[in-house]
Protein backbone atom coordinates (compact mmCIF):
# COMPACT_ATOMS: atom_id res chain seq x y z
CA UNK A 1 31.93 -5.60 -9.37
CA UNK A 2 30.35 -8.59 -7.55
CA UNK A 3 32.22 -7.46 -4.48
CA UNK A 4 31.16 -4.29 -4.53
CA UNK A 5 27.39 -4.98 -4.40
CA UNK A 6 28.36 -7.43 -1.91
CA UNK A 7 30.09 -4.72 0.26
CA UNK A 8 26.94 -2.65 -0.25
CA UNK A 9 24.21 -5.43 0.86
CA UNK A 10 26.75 -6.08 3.71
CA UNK A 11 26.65 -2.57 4.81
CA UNK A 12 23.27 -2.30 5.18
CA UNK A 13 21.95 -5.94 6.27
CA UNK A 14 25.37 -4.99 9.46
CA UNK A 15 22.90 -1.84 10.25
CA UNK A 16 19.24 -2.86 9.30
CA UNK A 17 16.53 -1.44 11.16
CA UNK A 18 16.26 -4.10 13.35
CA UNK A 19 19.82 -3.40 14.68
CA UNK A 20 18.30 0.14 16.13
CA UNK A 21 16.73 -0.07 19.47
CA UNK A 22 14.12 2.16 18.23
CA UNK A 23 12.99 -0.79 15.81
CA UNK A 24 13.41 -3.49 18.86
CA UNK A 25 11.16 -1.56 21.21
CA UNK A 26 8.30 -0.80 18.44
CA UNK A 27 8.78 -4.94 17.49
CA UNK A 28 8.62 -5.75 21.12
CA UNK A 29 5.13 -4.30 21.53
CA UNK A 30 6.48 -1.99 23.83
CA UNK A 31 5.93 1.21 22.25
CA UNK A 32 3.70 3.82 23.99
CA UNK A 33 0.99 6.12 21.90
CA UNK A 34 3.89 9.31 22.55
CA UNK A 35 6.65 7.06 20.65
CA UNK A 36 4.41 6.03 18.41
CA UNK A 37 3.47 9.50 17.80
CA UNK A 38 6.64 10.72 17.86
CA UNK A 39 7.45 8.28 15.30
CA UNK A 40 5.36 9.64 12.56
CA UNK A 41 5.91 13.46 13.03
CA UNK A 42 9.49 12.41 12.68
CA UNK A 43 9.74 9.92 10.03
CA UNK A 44 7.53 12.55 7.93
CA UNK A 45 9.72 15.00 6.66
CA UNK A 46 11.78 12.62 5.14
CA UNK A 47 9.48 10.50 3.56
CA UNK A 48 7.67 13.32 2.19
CA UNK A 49 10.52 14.13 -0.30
CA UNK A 50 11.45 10.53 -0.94
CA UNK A 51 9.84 10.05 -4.80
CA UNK A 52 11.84 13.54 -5.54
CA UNK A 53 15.00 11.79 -4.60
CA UNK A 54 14.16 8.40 -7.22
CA UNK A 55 12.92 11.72 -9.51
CA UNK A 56 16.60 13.48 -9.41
CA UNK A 57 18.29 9.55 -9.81
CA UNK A 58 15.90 8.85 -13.03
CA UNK A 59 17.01 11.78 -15.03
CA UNK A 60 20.05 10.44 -15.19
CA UNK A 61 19.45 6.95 -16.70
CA UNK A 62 19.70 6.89 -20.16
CA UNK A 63 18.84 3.20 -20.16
CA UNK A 64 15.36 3.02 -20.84
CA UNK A 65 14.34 -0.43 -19.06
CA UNK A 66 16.22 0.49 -15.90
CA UNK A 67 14.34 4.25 -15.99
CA UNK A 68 11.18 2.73 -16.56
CA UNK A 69 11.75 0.90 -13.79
CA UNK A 70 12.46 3.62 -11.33
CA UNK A 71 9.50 5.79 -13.04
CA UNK A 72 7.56 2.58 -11.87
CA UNK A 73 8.86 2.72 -8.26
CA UNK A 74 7.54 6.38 -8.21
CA UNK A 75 4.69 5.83 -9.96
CA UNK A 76 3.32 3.00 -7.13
CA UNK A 77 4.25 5.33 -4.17
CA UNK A 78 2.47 8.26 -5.67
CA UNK A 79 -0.46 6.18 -6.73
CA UNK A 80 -0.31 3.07 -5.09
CA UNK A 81 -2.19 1.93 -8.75
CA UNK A 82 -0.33 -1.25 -9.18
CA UNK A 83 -0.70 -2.64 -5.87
CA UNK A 84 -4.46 -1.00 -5.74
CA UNK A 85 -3.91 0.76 -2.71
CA UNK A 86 -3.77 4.18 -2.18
CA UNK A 87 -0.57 6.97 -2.15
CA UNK A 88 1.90 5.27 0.18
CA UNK A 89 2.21 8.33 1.97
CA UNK A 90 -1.28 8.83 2.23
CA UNK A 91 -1.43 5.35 4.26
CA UNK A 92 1.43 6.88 6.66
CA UNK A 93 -0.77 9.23 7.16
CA UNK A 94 -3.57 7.18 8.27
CA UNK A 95 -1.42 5.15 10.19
CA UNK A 96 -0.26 8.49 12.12
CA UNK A 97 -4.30 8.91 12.86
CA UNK A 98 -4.76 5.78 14.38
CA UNK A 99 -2.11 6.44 17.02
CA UNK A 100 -3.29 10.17 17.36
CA UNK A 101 -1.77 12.38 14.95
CA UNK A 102 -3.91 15.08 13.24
CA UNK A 103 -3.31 16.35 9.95
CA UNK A 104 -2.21 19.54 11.44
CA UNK A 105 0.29 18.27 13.52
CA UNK A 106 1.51 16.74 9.92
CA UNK A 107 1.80 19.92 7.91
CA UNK A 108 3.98 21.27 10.89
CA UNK A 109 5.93 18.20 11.04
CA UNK A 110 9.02 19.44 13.53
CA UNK A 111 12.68 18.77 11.70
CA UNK A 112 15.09 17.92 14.15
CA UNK A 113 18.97 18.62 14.08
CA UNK A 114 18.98 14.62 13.18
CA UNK A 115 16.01 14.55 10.86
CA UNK A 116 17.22 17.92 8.74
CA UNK A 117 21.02 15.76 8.44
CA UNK A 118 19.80 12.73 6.84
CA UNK A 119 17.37 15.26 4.19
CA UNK A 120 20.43 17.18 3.39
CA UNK A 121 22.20 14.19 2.67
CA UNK A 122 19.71 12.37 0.05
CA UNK A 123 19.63 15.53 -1.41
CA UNK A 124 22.95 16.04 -2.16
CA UNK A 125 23.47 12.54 -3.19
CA UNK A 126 20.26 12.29 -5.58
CA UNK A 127 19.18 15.96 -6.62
CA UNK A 128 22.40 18.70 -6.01
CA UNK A 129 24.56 17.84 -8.67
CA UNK A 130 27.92 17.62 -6.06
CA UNK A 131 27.85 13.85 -6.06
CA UNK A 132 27.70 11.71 -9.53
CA UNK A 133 24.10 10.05 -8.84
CA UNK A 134 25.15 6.73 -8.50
CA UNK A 135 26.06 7.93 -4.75
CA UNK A 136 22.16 8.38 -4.45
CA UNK A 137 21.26 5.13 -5.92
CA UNK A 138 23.49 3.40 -3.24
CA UNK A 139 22.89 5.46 0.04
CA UNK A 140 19.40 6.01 -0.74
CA UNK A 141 17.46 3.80 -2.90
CA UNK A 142 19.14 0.54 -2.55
CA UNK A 143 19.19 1.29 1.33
CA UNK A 144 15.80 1.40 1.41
CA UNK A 145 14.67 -1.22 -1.69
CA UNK A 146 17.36 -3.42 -0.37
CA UNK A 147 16.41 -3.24 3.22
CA UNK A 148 16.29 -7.13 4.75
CA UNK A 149 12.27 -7.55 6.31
CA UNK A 150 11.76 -5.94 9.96
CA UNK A 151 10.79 -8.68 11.76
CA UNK A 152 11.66 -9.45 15.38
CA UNK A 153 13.28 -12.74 17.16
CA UNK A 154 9.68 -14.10 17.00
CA UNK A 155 9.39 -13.91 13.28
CA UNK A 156 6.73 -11.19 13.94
CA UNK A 157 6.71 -8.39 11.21
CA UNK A 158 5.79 -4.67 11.19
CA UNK A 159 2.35 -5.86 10.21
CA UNK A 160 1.87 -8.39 12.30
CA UNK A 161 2.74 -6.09 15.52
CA UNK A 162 0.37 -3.16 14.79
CA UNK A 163 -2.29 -5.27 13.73
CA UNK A 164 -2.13 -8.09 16.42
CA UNK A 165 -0.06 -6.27 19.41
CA UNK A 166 -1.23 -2.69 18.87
CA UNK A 167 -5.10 -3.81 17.09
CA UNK A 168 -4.49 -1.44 14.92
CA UNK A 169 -7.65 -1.99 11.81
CA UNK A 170 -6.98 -2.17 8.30
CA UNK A 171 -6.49 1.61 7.71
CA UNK A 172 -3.85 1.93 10.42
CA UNK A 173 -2.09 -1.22 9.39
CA UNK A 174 -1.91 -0.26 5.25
CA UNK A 175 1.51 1.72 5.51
CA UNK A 176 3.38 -1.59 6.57
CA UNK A 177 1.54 -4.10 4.15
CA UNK A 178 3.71 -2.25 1.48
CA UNK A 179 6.68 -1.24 3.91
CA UNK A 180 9.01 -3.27 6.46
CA UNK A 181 6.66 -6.25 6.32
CA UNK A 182 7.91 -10.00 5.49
CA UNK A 183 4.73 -11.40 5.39
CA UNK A 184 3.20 -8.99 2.74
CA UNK A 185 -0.55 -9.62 2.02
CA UNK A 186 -0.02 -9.02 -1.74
CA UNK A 187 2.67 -11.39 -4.16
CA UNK A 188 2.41 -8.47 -6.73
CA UNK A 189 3.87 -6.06 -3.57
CA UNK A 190 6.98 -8.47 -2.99
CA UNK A 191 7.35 -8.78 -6.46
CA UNK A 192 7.67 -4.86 -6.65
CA UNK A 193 9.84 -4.58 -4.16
CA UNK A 194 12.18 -7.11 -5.48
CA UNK A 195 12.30 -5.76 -9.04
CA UNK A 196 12.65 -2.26 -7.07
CA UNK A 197 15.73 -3.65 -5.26
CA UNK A 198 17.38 -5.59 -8.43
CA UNK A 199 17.13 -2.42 -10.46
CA UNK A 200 19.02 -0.27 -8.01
CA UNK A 201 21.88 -3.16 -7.65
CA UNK A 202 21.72 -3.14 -12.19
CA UNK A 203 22.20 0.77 -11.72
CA UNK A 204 24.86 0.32 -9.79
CA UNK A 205 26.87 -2.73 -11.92
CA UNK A 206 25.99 -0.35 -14.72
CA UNK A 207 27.00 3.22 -13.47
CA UNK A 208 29.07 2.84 -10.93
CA UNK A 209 32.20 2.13 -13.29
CA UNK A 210 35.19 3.10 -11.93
CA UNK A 211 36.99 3.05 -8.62
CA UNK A 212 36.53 6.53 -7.60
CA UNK A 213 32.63 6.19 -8.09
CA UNK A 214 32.38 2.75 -6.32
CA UNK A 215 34.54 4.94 -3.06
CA UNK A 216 31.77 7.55 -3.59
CA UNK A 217 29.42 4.89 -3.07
CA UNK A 218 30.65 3.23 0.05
CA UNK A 219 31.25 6.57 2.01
CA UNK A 220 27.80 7.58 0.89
CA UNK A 221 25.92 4.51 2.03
CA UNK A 222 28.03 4.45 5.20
CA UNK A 223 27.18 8.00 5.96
CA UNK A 224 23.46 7.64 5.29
CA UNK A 225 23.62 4.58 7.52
CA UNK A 226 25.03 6.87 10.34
CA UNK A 227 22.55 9.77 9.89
CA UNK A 228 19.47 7.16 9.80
CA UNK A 229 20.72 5.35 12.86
CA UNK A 230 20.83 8.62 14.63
CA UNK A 231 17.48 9.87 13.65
CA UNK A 232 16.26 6.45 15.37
CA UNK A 233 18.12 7.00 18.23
CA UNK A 234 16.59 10.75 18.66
CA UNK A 235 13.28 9.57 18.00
CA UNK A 236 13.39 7.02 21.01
CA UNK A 237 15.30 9.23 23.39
CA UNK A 238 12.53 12.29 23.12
CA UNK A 239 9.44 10.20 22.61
CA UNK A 240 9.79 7.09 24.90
CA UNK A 241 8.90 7.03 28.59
CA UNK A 242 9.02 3.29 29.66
CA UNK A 243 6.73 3.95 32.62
CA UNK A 244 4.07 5.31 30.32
CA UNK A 245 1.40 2.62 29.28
CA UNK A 246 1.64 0.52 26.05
CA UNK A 247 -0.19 1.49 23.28
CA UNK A 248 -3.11 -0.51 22.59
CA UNK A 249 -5.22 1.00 19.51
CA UNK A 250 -8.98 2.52 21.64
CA UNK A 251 -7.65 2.25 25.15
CA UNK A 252 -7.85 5.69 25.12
CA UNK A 253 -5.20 8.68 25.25
């Protein structure tokens, strides 16, 4: 069983973020207000839906301490109570202003051929009933609770970048104090995401009990890995014009 979380954590640390040259051009401060734009109407649809997917995973957990543990999860994105912030999606949304997005452009987010392929797929391995659910709790919520810190060669985080390369303020910045960040403002925020993480590796150990569910598993995660890395690359080859200026946060449009 040891190997198998192993293989999982492998899987995803080979193809973290930072491995997508979408990530490595945001990191290098190279990004222009259309990628960054691009970005957000993008990465939207998916994370609009992503407390429904730890929703469909929790009704399945008849252990109470590791359910209460996802309801937590959901409960801090929806809320953003027990790190006092606000709705996590609420802060992508507010960084999505600060690089030009309107609210409009939001509610007709477009869905891509790549975007609509990695929603079908967290669907159908946390909410359809086709896949046992511990296919979900490996291809989606460990790959994202379990997801190593975006930082680039320099050590510089998500954070870091918009707020000192971009200048984005406070309100622009929020989304990645909770999100991709290894220097996270708040201890009780790493703590979160660590106790996030750990209970999707205990679901796992505990669920994921025979062979033919741990195979499930693997193909799953390596499948979401593929769709994700796709969306990344589609998201960079429509939105990014290297001879348009850098984004800098009030130079303008």
């Amino acid at each position: 069983m040891a190997d198998f979380i192993a293989t999982l954590d492998s899987m995803i640390y080979e193809r973290r973020k930072m491995t997508s040259p979408l990530y490595q051009t945001i990191l290098a401060g190279k990004a222009t207000r259309r990628l960054l734009q691009a970005f957000v109407l993008h990465r939207w649809p998916i994370k609009s839906v992503w407390t429904r997917h730890i929703l469909g995973i929790a009704s399945n957990i008849d252990d109470y301490d590791l359910r209460k543990l996802l309801v937590e999860n959901i409960y801090e994105e929806e809320t953003g109570t027990l790190s006092q912030s606000q709705r996590h999606l609420q802060t992508f949304a507010d960084f999505g202003a600060r690089v030009g997005v309107t609210p409009e452009q939001l509610e007709n987010a477009p869905i891509a051929p790549e975007t609509a392929a990695v929603i079908a797929h967290n669907v159908a391995a946390c909410n359809s009933g086709k896949l046992h659910f511990t296919a979900g709790a490996a291809s989606v919520l460990l790959l994202m609770e379990g997801q190593p810190p975006i930082v680039n060669n320099g050590g510089e985080s998500m954070l870091s970048v918009m707020r000192d390369v971009y200048g984005l303020p406070r309100e622009g910045y929020e989304f990645f104090v909770h999100h991709a960040s290894a220097e996270s403002e708040s201890e009780a925020v790493s703590e979160l995401e660590d106790e996030h993480a750990a209970a999707a590796r205990e679901l796992l150990r505990r669920y994921c009990s025979t062979d033919l569910l741990r195979a499930q598993a693997v193909d799953a995660l390596a499948t979401a890995l593929e769709l994700r890395h796709r969306h990344f690359d589609m998201i960079l080859a429509t939105g990014y014009d290297a001879s348009e200026p850098v984004f800098r946060y009030g130079a303008g449009a």
